[in-house]
PDB file of N, CA and C in Angstrom:
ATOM      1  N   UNK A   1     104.973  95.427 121.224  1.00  0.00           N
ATOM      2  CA  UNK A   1     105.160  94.271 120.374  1.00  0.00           C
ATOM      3  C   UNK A   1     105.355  94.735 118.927  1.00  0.00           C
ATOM      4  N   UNK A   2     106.279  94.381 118.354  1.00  0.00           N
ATOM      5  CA  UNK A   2     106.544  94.477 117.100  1.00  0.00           C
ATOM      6  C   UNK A   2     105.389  94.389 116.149  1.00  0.00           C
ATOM      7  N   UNK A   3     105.642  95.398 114.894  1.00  0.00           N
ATOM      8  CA  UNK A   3     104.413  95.278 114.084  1.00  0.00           C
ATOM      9  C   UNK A   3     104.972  95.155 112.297  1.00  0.00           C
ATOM     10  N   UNK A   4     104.341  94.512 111.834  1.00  0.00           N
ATOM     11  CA  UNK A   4     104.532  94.533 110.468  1.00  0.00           C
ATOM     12  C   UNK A   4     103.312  94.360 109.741  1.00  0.00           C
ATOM     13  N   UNK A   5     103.625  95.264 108.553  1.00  0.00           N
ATOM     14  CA  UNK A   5     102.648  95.676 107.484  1.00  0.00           C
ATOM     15  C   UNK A   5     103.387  95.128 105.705  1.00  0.00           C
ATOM     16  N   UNK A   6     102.826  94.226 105.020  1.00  0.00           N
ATOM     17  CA  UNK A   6     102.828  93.772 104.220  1.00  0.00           C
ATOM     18  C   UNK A   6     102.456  94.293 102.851  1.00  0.00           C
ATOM     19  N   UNK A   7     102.852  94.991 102.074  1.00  0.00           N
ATOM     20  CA  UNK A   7     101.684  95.906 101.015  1.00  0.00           C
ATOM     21  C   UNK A   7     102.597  94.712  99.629  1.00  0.00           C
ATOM     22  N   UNK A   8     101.680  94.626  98.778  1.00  0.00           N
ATOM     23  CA  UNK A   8     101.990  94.522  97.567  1.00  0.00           C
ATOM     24  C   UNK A   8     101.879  95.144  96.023  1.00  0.00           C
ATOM     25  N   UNK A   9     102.615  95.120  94.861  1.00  0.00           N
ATOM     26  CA  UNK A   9     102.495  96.448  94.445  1.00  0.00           C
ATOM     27  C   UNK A   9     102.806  95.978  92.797  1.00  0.00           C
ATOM     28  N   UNK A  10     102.171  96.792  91.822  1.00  0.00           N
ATOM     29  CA  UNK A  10     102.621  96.198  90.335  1.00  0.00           C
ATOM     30  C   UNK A  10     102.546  97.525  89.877  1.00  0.00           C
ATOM     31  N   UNK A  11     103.865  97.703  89.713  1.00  0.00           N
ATOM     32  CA  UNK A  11     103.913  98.774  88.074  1.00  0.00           C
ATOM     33  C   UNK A  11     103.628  98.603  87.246  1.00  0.00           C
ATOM     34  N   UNK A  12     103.055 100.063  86.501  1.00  0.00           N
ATOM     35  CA  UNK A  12     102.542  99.917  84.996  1.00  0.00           C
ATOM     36  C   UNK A  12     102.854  99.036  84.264  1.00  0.00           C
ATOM     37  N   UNK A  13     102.371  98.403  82.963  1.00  0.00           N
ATOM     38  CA  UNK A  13     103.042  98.003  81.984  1.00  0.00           C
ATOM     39  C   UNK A  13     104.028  99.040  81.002  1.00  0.00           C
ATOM     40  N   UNK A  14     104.883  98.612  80.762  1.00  0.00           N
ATOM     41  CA  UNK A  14     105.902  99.642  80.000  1.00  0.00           C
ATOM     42  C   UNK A  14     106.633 100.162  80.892  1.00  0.00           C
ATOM     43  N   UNK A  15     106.311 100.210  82.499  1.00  0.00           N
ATOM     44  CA  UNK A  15     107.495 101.151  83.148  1.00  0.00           C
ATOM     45  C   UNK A  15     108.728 100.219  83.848  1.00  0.00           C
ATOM     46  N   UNK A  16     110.003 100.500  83.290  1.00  0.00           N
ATOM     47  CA  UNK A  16     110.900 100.250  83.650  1.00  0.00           C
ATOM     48  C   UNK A  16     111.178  99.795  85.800  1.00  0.00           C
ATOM     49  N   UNK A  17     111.705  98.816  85.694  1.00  0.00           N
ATOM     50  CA  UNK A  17     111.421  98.201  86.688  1.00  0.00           C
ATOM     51  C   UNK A  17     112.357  98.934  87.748  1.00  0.00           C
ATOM     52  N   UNK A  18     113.773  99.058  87.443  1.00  0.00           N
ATOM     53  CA  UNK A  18     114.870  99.356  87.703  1.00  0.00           C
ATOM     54  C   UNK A  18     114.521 100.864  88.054  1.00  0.00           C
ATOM     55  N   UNK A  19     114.214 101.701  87.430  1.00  0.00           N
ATOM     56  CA  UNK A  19     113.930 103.129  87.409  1.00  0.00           C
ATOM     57  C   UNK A  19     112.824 103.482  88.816  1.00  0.00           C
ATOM     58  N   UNK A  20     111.947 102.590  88.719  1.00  0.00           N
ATOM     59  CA  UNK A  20     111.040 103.018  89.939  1.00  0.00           C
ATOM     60  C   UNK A  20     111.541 101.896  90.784  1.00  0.00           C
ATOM     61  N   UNK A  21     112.189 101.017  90.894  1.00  0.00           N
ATOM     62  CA  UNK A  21     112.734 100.964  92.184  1.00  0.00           C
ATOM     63  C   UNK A  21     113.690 101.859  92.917  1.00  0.00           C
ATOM     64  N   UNK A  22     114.412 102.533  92.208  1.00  0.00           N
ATOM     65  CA  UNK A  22     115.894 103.699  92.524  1.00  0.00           C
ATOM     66  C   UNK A  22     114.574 104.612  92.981  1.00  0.00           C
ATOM     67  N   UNK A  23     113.063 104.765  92.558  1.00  0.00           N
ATOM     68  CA  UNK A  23     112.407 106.233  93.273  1.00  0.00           C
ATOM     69  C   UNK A  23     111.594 105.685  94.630  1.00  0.00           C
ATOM     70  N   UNK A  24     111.661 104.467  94.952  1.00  0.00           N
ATOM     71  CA  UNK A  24     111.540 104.057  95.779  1.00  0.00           C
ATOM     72  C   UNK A  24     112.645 103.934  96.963  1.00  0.00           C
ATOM     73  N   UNK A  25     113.858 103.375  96.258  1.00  0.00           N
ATOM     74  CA  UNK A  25     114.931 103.507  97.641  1.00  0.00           C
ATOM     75  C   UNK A  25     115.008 104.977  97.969  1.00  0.00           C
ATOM     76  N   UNK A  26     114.996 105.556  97.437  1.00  0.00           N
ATOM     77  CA  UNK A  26     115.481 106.868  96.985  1.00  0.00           C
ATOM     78  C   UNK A  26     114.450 107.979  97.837  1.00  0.00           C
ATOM     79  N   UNK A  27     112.874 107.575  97.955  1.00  0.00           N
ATOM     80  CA  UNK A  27     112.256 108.365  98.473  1.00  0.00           C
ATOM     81  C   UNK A  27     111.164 107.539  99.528  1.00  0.00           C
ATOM     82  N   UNK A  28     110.535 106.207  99.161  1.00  0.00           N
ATOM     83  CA  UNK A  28     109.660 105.459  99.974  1.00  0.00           C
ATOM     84  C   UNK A  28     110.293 105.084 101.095  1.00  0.00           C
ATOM     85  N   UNK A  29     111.384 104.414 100.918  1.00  0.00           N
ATOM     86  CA  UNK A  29     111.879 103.485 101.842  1.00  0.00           C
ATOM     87  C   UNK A  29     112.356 104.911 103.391  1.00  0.00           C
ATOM     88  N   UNK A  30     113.086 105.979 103.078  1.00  0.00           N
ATOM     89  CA  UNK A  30     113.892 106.852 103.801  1.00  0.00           C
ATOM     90  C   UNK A  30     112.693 107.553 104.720  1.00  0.00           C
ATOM     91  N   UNK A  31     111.225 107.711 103.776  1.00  0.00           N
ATOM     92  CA  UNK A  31     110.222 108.049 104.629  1.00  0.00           C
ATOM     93  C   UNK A  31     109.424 107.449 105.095  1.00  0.00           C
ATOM     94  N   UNK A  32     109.438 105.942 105.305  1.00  0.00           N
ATOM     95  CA  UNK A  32     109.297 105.155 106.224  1.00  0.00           C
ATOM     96  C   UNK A  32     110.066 105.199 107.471  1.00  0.00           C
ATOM     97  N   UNK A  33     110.948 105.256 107.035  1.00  0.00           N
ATOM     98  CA  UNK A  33     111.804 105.158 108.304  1.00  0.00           C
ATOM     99  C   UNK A  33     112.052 106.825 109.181  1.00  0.00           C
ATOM    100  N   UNK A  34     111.754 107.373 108.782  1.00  0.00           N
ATOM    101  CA  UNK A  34     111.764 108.545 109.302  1.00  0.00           C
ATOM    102  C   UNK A  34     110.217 108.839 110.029  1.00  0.00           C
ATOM    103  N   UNK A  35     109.328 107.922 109.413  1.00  0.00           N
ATOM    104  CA  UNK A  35     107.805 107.882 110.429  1.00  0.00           C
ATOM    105  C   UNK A  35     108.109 107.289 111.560  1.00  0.00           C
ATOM    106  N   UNK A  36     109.364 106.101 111.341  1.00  0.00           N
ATOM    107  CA  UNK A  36     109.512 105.262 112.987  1.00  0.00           C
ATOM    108  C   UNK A  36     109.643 104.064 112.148  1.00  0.00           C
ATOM    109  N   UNK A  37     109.503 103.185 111.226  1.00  0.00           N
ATOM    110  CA  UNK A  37     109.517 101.954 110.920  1.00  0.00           C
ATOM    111  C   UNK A  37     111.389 101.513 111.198  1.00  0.00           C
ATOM    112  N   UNK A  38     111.541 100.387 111.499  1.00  0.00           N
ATOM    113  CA  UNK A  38     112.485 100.062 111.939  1.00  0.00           C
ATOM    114  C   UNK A  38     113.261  99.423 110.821  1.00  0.00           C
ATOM    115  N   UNK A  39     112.806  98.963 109.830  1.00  0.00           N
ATOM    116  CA  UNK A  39     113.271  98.397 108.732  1.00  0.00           C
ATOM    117  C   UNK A  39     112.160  97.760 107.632  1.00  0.00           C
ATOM    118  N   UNK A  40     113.027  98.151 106.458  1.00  0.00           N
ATOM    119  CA  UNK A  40     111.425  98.201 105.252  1.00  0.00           C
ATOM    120  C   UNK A  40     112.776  96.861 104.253  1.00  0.00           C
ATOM    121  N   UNK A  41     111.900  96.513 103.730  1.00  0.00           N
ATOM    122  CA  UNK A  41     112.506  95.306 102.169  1.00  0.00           C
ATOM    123  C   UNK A  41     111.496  95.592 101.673  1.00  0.00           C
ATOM    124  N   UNK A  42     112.135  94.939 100.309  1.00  0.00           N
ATOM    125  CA  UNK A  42     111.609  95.312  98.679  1.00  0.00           C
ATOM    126  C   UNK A  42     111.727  93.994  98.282  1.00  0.00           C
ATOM    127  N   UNK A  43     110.961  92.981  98.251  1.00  0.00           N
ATOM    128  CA  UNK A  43     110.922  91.698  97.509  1.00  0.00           C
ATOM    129  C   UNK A  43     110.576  92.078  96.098  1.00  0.00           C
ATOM    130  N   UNK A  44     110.993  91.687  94.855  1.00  0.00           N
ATOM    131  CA  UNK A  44     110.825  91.512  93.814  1.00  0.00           C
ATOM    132  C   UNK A  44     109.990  90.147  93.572  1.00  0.00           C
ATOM    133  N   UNK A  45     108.605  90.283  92.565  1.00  0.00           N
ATOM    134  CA  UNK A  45     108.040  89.342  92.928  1.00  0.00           C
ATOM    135  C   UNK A  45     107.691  88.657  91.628  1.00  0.00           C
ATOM    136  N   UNK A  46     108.107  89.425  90.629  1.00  0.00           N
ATOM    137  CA  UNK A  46     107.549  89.108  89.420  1.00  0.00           C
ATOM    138  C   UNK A  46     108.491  90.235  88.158  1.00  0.00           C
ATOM    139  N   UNK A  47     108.351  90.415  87.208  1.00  0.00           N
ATOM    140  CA  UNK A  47     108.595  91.488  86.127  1.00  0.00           C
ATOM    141  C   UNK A  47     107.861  92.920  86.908  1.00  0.00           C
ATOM    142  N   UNK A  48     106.942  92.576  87.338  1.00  0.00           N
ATOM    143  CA  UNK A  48     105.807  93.962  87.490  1.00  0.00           C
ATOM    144  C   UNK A  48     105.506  94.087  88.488  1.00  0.00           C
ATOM    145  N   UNK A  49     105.867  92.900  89.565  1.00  0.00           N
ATOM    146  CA  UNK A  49     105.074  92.966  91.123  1.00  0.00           C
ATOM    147  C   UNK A  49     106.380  93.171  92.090  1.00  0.00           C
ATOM    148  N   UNK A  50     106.022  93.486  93.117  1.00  0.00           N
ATOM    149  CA  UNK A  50     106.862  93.298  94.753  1.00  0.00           C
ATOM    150  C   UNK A  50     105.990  93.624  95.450  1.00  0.00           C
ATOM    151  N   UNK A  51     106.892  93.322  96.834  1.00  0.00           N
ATOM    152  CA  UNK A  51     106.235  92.912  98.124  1.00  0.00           C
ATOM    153  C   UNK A  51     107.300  94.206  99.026  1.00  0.00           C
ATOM    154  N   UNK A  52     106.498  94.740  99.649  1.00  0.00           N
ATOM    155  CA  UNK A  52     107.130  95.959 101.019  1.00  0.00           C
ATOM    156  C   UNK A  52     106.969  95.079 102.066  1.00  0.00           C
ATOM    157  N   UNK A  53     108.044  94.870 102.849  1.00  0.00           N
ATOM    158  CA  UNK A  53     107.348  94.404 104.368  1.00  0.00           C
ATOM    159  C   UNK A  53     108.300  95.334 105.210  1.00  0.00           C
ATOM    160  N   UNK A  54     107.186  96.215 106.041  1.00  0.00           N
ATOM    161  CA  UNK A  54     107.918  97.157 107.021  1.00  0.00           C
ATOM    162  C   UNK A  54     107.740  96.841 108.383  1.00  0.00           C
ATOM    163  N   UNK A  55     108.508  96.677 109.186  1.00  0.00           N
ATOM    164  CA  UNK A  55     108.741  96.516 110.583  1.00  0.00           C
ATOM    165  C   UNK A  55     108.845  97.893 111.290  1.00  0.00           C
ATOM    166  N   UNK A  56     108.065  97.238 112.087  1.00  0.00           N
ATOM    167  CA  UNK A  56     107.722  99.190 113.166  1.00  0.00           C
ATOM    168  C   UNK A  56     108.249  98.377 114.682  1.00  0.00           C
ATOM    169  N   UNK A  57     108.354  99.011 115.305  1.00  0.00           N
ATOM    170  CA  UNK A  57     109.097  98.602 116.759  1.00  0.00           C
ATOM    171  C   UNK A  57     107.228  99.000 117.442  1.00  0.00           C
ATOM    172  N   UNK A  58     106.227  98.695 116.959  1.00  0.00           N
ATOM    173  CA  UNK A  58     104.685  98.649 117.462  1.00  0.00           C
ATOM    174  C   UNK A  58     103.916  99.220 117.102  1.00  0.00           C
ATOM    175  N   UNK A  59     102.872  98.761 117.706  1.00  0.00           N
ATOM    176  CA  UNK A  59     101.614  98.761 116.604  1.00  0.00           C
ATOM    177  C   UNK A  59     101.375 100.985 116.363  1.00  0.00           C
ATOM    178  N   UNK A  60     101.347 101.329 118.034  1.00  0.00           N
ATOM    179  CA  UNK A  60     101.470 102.399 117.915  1.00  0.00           C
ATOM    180  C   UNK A  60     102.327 102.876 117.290  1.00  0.00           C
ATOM    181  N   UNK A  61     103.162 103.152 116.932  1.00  0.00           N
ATOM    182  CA  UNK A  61     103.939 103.758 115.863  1.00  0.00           C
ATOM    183  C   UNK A  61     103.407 103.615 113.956  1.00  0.00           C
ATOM    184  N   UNK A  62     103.289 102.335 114.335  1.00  0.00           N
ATOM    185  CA  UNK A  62     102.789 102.472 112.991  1.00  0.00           C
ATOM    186  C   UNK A  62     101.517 103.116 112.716  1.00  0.00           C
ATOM    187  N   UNK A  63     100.257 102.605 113.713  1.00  0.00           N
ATOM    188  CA  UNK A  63      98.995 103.636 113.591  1.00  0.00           C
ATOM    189  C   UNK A  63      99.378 104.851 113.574  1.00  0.00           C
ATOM    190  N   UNK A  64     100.513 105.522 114.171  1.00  0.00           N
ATOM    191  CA  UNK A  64     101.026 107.432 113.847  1.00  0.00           C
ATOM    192  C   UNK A  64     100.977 107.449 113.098  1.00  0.00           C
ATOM    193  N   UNK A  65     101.749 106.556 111.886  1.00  0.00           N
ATOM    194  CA  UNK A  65     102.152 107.203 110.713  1.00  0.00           C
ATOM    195  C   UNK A  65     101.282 106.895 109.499  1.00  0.00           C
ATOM    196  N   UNK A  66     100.052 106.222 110.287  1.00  0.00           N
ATOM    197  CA  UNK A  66      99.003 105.617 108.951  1.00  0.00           C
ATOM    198  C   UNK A  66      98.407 106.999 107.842  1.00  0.00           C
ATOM    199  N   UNK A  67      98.350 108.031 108.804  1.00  0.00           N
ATOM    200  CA  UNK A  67      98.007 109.597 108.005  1.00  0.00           C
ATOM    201  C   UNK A  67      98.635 109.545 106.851  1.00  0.00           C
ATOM    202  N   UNK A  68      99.753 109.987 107.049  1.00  0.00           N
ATOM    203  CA  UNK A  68     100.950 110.386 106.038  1.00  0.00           C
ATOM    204  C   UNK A  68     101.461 108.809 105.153  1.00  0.00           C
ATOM    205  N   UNK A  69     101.326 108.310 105.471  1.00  0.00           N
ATOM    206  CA  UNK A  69     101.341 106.761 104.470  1.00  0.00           C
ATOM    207  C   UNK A  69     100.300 106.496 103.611  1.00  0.00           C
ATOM    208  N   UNK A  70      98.879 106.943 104.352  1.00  0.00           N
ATOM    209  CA  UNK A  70      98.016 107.311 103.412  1.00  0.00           C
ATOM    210  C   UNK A  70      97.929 108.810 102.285  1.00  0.00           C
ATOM    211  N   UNK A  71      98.457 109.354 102.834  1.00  0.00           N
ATOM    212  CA  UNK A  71      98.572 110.466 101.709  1.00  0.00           C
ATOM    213  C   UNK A  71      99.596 110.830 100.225  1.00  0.00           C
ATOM    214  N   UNK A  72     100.420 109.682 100.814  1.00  0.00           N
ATOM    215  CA  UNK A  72     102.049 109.334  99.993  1.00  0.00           C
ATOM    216  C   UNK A  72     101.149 108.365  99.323  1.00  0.00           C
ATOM    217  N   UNK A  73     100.380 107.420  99.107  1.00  0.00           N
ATOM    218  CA  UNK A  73      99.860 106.416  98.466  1.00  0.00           C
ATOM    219  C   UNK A  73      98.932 107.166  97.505  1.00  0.00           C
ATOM    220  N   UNK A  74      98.454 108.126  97.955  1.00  0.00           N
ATOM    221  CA  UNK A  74      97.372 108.446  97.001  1.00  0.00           C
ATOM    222  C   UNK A  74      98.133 108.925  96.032  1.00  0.00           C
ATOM    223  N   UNK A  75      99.202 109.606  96.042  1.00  0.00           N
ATOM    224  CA  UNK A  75     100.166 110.036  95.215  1.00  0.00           C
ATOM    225  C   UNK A  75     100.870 108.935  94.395  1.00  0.00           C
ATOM    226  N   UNK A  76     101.077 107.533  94.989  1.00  0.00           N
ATOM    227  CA  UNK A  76     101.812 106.981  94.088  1.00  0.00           C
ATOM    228  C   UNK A  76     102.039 106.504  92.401  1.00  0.00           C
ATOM    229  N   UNK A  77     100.694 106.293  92.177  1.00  0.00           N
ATOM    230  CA  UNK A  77     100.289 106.180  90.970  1.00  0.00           C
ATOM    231  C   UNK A  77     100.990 107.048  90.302  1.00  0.00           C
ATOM    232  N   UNK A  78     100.409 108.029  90.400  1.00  0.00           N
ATOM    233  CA  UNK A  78     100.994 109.157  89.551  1.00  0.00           C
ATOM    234  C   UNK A  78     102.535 109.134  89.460  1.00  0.00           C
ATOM    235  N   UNK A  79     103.459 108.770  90.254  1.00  0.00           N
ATOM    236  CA  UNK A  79     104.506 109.507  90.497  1.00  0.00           C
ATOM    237  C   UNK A  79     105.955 108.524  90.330  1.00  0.00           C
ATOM    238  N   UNK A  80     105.186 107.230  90.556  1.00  0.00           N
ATOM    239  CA  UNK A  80     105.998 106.213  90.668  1.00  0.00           C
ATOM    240  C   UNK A  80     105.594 104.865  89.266  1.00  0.00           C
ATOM    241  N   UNK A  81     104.074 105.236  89.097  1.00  0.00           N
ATOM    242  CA  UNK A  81     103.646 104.543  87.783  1.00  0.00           C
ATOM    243  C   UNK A  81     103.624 102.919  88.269  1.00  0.00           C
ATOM    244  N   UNK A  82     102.814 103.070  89.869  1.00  0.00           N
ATOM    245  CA  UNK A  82     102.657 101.496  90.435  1.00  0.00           C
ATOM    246  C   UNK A  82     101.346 102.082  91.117  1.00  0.00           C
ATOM    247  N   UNK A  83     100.820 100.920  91.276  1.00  0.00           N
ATOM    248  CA  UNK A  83      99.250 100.671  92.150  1.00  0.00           C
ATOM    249  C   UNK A  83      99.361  99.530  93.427  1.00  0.00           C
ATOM    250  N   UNK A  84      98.523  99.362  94.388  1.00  0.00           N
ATOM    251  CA  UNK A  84      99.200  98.297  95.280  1.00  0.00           C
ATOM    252  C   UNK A  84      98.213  97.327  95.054  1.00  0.00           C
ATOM    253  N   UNK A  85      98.242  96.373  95.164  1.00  0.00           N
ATOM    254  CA  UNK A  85      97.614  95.495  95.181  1.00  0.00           C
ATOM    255  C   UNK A  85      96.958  94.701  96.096  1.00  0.00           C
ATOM    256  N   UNK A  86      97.291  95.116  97.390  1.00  0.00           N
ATOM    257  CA  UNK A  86      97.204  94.074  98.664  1.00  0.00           C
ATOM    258  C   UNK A  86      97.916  94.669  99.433  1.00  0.00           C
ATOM    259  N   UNK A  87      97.281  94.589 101.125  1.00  0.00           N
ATOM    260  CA  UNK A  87      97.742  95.146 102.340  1.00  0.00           C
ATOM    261  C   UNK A  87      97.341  94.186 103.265  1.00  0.00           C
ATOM    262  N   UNK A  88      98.436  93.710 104.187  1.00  0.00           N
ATOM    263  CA  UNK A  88      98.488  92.405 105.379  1.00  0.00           C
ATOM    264  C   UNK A  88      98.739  93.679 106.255  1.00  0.00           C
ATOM    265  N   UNK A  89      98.623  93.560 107.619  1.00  0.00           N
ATOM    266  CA  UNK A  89      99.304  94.049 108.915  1.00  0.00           C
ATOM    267  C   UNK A  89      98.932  93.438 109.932  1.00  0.00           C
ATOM    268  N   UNK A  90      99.729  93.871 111.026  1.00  0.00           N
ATOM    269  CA  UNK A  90      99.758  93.038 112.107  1.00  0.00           C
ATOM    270  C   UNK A  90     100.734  93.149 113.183  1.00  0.00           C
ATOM    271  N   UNK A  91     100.501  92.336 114.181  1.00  0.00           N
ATOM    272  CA  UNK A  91     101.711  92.127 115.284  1.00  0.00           C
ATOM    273  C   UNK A  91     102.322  91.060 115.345  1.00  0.00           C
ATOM    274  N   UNK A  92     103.435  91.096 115.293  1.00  0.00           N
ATOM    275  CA  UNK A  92     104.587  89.383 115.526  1.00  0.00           C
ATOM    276  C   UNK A  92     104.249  88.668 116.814  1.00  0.00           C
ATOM    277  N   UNK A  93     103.722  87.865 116.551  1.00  0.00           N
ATOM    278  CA  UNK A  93     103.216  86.562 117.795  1.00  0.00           C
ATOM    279  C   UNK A  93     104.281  85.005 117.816  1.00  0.00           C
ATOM    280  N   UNK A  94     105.326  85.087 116.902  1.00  0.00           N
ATOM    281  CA  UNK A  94     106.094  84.195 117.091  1.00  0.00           C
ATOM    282  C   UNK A  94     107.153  84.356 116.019  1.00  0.00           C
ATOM    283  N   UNK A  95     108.433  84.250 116.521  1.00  0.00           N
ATOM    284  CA  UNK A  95     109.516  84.328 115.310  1.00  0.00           C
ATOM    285  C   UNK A  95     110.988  83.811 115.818  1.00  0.00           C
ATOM    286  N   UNK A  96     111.798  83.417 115.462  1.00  0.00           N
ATOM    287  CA  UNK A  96     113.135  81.991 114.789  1.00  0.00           C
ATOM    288  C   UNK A  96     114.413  83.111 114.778  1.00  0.00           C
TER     289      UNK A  96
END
């Protein structure tokens, strides 16, 4: 059963919005998908906030890659000049 994980996220004040999104397509999104996620978006949610929602083709897959998702996060701060704010996950129980 399909799984999705929800994170939310605010960059620094002062850091250019545009700039750490390009280090995000550029490096978050490609190593998601290379853990197994089936497809990741980038909602823009505010000046300073967005929303990740990644789709994994199941729950197992995504529990694989919780290691290394956790270790890329601890890094982000530093690297990307964002903090997250909030984490949903789950399995799809109904969808249109």
């Amino acid at each position: 059963m399909t799984c999705i994980t929800i994170t939310t996220w605010e960059i620094s004040d002062g850091t250019n919005y545009d700039v750490a999104l390009q280090n995000i397509r550029d490096k978050r999104m490609p190593a998601l998908k290379e853990l197994g996620a089936s497809r990741v978006c980038i909602i823009r949610t505010s000046d300073r906030t967005s929303a990740a929602i990644t789709e994994w083709p199941d729950t197992a897959t995504r529990d694989a890659a919780d290691h290394a998702i956790e270790a890329v996060r601890s890094k982000i701060h530093a690297e990307d000049f964002s903090r997250m704010t909030g984490e949903m996950r789950g399995q799809v129980v109904a969808e249109l």
